[in-house]
C-alpha atoms as a PDB file:
ATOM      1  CA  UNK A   1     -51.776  76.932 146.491  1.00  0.00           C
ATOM      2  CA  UNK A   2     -48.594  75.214 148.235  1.00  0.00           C
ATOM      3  CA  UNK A   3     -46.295  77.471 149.089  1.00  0.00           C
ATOM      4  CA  UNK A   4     -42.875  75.693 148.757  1.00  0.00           C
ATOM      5  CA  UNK A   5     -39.059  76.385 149.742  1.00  0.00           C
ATOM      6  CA  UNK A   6     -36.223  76.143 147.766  1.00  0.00           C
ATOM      7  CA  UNK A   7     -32.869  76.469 149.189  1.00  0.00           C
ATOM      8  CA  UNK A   8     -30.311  76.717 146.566  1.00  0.00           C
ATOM      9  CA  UNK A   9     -27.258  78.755 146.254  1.00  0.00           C
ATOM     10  CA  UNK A  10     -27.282  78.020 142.278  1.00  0.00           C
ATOM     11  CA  UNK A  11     -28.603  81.300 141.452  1.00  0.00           C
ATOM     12  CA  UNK A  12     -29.576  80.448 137.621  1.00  0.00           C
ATOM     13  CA  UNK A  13     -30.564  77.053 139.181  1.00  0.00           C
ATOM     14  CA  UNK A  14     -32.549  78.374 141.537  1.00  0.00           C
ATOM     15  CA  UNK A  15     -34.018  80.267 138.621  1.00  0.00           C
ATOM     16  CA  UNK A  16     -35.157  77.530 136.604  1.00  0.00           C
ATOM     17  CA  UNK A  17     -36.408  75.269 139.068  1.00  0.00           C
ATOM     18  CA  UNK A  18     -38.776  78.187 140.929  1.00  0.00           C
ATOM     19  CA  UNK A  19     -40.147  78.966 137.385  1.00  0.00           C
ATOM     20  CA  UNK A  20     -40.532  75.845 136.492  1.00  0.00           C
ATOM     21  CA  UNK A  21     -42.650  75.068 139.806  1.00  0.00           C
ATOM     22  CA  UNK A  22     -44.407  78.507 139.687  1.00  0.00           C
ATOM     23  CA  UNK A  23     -45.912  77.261 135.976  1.00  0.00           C
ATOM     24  CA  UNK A  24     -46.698  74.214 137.394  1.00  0.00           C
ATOM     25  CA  UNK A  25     -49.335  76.275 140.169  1.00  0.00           C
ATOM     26  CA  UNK A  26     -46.759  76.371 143.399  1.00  0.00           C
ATOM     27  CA  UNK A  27     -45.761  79.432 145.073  1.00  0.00           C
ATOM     28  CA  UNK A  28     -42.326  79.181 145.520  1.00  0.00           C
ATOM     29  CA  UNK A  29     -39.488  81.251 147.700  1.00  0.00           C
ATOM     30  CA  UNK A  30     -36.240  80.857 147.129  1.00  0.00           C
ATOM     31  CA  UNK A  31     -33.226  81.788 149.116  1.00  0.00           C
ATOM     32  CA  UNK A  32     -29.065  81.159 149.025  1.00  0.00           C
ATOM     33  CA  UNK A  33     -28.289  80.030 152.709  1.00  0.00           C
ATOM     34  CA  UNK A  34     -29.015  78.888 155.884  1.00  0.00           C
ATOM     35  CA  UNK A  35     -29.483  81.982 157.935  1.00  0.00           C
ATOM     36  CA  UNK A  36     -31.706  83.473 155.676  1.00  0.00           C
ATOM     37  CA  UNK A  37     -33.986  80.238 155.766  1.00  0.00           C
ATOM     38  CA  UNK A  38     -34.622  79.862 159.181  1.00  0.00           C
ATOM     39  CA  UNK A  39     -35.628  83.474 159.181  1.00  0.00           C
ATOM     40  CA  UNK A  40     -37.875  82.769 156.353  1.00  0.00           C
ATOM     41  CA  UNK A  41     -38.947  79.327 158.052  1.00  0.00           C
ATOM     42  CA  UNK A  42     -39.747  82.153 161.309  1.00  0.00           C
ATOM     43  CA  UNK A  43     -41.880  84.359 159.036  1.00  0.00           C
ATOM     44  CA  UNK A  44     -44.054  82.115 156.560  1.00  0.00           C
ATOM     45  CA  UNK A  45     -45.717  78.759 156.471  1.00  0.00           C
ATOM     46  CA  UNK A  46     -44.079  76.356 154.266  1.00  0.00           C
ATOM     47  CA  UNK A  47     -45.737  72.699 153.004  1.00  0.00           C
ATOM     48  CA  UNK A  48     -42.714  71.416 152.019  1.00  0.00           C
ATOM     49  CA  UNK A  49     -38.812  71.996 151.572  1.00  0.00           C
ATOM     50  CA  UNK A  50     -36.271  71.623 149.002  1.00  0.00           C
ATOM     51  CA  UNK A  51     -32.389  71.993 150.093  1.00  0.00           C
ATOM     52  CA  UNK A  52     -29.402  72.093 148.535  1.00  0.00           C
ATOM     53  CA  UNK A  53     -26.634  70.092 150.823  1.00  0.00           C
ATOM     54  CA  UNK A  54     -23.610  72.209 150.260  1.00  0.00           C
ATOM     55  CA  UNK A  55     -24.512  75.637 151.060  1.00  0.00           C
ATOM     56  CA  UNK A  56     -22.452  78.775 152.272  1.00  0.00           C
ATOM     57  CA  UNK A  57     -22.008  78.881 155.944  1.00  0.00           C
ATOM     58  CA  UNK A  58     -23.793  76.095 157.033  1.00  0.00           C
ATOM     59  CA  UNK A  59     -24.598  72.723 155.270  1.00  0.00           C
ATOM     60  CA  UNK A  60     -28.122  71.477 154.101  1.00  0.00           C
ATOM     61  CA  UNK A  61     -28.026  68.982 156.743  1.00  0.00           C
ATOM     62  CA  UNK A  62     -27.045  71.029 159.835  1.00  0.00           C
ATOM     63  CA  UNK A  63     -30.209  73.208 158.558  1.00  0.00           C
ATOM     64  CA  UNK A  64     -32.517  70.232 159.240  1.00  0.00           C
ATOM     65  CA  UNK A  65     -31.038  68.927 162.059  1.00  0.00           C
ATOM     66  CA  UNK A  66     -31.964  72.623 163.412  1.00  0.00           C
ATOM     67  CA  UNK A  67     -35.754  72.807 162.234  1.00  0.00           C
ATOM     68  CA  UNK A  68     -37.028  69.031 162.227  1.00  0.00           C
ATOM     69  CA  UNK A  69     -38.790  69.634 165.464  1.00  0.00           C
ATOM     70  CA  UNK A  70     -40.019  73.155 163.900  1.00  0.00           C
ATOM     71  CA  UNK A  71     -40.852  72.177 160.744  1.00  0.00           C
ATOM     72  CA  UNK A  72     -42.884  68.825 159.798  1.00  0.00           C
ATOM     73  CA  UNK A  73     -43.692  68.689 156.522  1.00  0.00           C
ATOM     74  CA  UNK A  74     -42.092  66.753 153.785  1.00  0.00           C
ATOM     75  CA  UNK A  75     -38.289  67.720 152.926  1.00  0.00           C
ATOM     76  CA  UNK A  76     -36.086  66.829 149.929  1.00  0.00           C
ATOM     77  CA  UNK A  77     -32.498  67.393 149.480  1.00  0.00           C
ATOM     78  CA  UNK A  78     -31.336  68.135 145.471  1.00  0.00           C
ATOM     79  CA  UNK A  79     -27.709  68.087 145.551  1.00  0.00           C
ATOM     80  CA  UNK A  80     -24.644  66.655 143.469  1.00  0.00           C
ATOM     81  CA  UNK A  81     -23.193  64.752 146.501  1.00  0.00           C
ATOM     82  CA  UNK A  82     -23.599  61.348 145.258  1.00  0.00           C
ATOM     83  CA  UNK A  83     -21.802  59.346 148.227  1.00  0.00           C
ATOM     84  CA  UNK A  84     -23.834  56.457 149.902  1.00  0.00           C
ATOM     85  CA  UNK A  85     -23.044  57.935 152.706  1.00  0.00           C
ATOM     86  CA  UNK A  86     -24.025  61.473 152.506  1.00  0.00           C
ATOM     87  CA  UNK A  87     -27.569  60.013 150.826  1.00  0.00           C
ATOM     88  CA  UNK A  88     -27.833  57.525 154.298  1.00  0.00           C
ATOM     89  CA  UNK A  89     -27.317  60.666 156.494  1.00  0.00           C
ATOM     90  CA  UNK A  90     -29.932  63.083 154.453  1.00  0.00           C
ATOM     91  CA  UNK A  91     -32.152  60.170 154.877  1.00  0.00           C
ATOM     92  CA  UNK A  92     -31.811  59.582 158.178  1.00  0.00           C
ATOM     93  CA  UNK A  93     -31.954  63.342 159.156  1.00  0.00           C
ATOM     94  CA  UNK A  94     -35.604  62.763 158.777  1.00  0.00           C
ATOM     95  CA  UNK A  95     -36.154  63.841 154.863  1.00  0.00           C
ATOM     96  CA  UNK A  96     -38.302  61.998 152.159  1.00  0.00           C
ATOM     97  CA  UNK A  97     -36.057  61.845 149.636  1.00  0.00           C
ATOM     98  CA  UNK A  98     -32.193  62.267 148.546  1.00  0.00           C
ATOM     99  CA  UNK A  99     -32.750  63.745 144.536  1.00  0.00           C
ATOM    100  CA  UNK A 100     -29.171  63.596 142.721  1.00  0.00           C
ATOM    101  CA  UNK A 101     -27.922  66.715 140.356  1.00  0.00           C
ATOM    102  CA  UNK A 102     -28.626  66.864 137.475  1.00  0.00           C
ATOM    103  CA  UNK A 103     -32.180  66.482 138.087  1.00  0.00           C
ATOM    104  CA  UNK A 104     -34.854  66.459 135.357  1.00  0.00           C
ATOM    105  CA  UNK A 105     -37.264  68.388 136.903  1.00  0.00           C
ATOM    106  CA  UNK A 106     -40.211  66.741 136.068  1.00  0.00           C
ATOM    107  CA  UNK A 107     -38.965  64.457 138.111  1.00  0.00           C
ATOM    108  CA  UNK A 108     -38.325  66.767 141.390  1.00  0.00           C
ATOM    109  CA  UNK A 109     -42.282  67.882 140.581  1.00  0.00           C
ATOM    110  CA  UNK A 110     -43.524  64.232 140.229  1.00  0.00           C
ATOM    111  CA  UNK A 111     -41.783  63.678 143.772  1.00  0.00           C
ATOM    112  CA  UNK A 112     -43.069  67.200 145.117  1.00  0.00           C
ATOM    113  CA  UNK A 113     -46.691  65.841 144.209  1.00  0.00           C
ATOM    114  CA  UNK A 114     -46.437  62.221 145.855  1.00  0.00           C
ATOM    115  CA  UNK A 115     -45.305  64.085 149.560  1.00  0.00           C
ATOM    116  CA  UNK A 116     -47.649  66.676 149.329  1.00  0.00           C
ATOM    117  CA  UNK A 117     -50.167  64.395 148.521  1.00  0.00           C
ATOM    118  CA  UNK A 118     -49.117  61.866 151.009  1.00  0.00           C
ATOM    119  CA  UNK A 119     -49.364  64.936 154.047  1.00  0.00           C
ATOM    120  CA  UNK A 120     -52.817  66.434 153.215  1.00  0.00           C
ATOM    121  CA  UNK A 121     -53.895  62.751 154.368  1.00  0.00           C
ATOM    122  CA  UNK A 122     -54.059  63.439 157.576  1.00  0.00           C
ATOM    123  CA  UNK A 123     -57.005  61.425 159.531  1.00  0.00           C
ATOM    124  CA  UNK A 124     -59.743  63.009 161.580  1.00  0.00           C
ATOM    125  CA  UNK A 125     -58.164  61.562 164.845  1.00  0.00           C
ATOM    126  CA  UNK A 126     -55.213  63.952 165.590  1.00  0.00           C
ATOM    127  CA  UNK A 127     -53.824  62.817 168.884  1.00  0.00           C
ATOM    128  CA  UNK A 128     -52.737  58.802 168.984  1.00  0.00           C
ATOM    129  CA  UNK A 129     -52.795  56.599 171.834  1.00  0.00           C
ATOM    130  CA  UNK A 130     -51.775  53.391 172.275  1.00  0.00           C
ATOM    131  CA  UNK A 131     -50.849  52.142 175.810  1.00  0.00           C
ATOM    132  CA  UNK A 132     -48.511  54.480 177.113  1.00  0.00           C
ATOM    133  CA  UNK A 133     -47.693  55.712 173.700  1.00  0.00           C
ATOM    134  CA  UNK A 134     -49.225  59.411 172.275  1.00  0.00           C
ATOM    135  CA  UNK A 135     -48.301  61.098 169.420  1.00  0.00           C
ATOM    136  CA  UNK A 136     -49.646  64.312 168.009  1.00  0.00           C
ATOM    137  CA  UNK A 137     -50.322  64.234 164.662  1.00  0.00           C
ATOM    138  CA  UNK A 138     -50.370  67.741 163.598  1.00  0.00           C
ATOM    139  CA  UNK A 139     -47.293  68.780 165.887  1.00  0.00           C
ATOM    140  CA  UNK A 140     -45.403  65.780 166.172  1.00  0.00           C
ATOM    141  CA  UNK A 141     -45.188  65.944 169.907  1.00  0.00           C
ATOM    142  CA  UNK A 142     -44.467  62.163 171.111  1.00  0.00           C
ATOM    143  CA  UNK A 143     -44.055  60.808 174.563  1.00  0.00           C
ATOM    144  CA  UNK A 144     -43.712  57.432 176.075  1.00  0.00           C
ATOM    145  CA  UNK A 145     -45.224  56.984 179.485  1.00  0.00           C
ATOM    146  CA  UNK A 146     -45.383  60.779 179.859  1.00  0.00           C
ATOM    147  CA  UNK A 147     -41.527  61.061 178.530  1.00  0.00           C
ATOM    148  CA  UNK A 148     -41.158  63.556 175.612  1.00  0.00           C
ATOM    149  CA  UNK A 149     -38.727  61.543 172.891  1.00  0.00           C
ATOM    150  CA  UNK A 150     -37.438  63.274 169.672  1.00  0.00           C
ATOM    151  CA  UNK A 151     -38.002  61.892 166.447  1.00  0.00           C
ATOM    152  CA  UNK A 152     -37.056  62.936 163.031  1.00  0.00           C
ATOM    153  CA  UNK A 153     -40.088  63.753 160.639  1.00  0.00           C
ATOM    154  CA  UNK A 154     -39.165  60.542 159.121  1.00  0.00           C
ATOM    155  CA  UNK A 155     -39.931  58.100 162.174  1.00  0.00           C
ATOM    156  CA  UNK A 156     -42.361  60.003 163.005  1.00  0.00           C
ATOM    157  CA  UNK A 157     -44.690  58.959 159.305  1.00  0.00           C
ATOM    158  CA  UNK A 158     -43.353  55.773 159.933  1.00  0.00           C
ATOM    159  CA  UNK A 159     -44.615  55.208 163.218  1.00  0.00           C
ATOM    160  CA  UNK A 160     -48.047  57.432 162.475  1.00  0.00           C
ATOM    161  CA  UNK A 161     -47.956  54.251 159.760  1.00  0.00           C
ATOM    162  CA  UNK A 162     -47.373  51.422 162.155  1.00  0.00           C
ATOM    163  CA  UNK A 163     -49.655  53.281 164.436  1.00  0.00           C
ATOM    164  CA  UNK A 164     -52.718  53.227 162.261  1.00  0.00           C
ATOM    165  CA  UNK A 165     -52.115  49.581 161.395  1.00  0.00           C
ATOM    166  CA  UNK A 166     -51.494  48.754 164.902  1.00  0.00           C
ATOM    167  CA  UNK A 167     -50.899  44.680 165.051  1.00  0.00           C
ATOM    168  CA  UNK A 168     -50.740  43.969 161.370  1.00  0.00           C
ATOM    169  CA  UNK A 169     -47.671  43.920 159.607  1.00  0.00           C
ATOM    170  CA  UNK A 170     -46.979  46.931 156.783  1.00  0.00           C
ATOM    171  CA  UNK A 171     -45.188  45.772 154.344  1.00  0.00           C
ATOM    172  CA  UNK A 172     -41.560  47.598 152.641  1.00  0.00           C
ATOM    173  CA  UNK A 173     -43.012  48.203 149.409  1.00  0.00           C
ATOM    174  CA  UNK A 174     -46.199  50.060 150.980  1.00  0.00           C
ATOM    175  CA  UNK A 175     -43.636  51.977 153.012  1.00  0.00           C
ATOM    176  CA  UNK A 176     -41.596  53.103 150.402  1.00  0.00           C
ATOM    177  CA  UNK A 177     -43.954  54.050 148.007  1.00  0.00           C
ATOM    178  CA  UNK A 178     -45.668  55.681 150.723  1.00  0.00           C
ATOM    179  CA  UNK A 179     -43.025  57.187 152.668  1.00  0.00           C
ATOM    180  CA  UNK A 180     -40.258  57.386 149.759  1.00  0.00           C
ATOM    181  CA  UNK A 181     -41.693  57.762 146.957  1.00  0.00           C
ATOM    182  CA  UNK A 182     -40.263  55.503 144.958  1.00  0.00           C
ATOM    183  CA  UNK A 183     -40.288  51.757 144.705  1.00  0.00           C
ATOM    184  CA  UNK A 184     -38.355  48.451 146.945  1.00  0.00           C
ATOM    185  CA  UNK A 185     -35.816  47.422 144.759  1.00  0.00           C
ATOM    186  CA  UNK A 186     -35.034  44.507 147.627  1.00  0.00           C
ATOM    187  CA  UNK A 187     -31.914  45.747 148.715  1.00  0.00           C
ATOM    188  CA  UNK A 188     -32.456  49.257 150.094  1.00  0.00           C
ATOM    189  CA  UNK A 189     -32.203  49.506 153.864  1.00  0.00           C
ATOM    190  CA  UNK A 190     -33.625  52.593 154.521  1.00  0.00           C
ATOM    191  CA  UNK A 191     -36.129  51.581 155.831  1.00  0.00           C
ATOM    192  CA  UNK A 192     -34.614  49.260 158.259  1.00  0.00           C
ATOM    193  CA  UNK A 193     -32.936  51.713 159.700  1.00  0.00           C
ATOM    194  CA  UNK A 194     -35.704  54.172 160.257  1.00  0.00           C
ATOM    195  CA  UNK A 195     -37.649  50.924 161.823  1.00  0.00           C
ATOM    196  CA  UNK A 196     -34.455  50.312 164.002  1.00  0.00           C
ATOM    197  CA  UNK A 197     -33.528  53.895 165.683  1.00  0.00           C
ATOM    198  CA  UNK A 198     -37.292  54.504 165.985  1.00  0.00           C
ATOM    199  CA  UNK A 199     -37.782  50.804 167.832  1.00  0.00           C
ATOM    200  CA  UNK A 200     -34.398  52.423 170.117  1.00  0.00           C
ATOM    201  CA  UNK A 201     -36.141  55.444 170.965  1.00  0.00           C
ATOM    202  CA  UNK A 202     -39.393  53.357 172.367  1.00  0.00           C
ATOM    203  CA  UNK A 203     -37.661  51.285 174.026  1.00  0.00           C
ATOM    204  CA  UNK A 204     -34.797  53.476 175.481  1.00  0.00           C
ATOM    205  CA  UNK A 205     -38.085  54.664 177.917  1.00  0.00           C
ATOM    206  CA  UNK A 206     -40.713  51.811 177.718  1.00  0.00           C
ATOM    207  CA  UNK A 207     -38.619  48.549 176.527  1.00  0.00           C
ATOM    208  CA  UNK A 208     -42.163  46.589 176.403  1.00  0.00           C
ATOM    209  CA  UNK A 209     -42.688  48.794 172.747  1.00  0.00           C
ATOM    210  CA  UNK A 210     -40.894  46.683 170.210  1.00  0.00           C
ATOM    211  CA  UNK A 211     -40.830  47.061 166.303  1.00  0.00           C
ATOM    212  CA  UNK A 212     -40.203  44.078 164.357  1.00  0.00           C
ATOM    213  CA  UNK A 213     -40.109  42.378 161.100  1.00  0.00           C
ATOM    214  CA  UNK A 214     -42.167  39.974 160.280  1.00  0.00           C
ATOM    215  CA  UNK A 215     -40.869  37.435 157.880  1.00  0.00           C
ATOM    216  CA  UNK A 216     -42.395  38.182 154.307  1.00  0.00           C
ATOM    217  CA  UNK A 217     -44.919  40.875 155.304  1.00  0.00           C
ATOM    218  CA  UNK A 218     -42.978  43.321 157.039  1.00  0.00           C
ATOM    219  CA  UNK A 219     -43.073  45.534 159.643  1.00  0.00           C
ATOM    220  CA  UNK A 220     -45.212  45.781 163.050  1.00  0.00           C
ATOM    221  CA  UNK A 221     -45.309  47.631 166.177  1.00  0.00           C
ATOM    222  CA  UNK A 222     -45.914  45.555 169.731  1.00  0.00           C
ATOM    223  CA  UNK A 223     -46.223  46.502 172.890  1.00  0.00           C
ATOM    224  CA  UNK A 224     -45.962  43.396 175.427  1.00  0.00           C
ATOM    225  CA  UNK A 225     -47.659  43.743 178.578  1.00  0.00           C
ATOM    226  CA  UNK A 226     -46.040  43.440 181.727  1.00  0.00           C
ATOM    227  CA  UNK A 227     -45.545  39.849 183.017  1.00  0.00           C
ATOM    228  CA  UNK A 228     -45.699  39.384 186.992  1.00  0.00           C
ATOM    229  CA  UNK A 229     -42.349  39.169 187.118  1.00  0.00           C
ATOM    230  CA  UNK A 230     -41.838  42.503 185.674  1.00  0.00           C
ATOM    231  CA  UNK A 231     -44.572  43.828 188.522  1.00  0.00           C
ATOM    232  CA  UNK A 232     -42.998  41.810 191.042  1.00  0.00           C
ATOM    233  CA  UNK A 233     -39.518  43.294 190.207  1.00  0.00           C
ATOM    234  CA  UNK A 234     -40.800  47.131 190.077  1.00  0.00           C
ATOM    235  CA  UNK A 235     -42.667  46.738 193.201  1.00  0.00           C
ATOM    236  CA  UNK A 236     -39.295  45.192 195.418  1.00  0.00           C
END
């Protein structure tokens, strides 16, 4: 049985989502802040969260930037902050998905099964390694030539993605559906700008890694050897 978090301050809310989810077969626990998540987060294994942005004390968001390198597994804000700004920075905190109030919540469950579905696919092989380039799947440890770099749960999937399908090109659609959940309508950038601060990250240690787009397919991950230039210059 999943055990799922719900982080809501709603209290009848809170209600009828957990007993909705607990008649679909989850085992939910529910709590009303911050604080008392990260305890909970301390004390239980969860397979997946679902926040609430405005909270008391501290904000939905501040609460993930805290636990992303704690906690890996999928997370999805529910909250009536409809701003395209507040969705980019949910999304770009690392979570799956940005679900506006009111939410139908067959809809919240339909989304709860894609992620969970889309984590327990984890491949035999759990440590990647590609040139100078390893990444743990299970705990999301990542390092570039030995360098320890911090990624949101989000880059992370994406570049597990790019990863496995190391020098062919991944298309959006595949990515969102995968990754999202929900379909390319051909104008969301999300993914973009996942592809973009993960490609910084890379190449902020190695710049040889390079993520780019590849005109109608998508995206693909490079890594360009050194030319004797480049070993000429390191050696001076």
């Amino acid at each position: 049985m999943h055990h799922l978090l719900l982080i809501e301050d709603d209290v009848e809310l809170a209600r009828l989502v957990s007993d909705f989810l607990q008649a679909q077969g989850y085992q939910i626990t529910s709590c009303g802040n911050t604080q008392k998540a990260k305890r909970l987060l301390l004390a239980h294994k969860f397979d997946l969260i679902v926040c609430d942005v405005m909270l008391p004390g501290s904000s939905g968001f501040d609460l993930v930037r805290q636990i992303r390198q704690q906690f890996k597994g999928p997370i999805l804000f529910m909250t009536a902050q409809t701003s395209v700004g507040a969705q980019l920075e949910g999304l770009e905190l690392g979570a799956q998905d940005y679900l506006l109030k009111p939410l139908d919540p067959r809809i919240l469950l339909a989304k709860i099964k894609v992620f969970l579905s889309a984590a327990a696919q984890t491949p035999t092989v759990t440590v990647l390694q590609n040139h100078n380039l390893t990444v743990d799947r299970v705990s999301g440890h990542t390092s570039v030539a030995g360098q320890d770099i911090c990624l949101t749960n989000a880059e992370l999937q994406l570049l597990l993605a790019l990863l496995d399908n190391y020098g062919v090109a991944i298309s959006r659609e595949r990515l969102f559906r995968e990754q999202l959940g929900r379909e390319y309508d051909g104008e969301d950038r999300t993914m973009d700008g996942r592809a973009s601060r993960l490609r910084r990250k890379l190449q902020a240690v190695d710049p040889h890694w390079n993520i780019r787009v590849v005109w109608g397919q998508g995206y693909c991950i490079s890594y360009a050897e050194a030319t004797t230039a480049d070993s000429t210059e390191h050696s001076t």
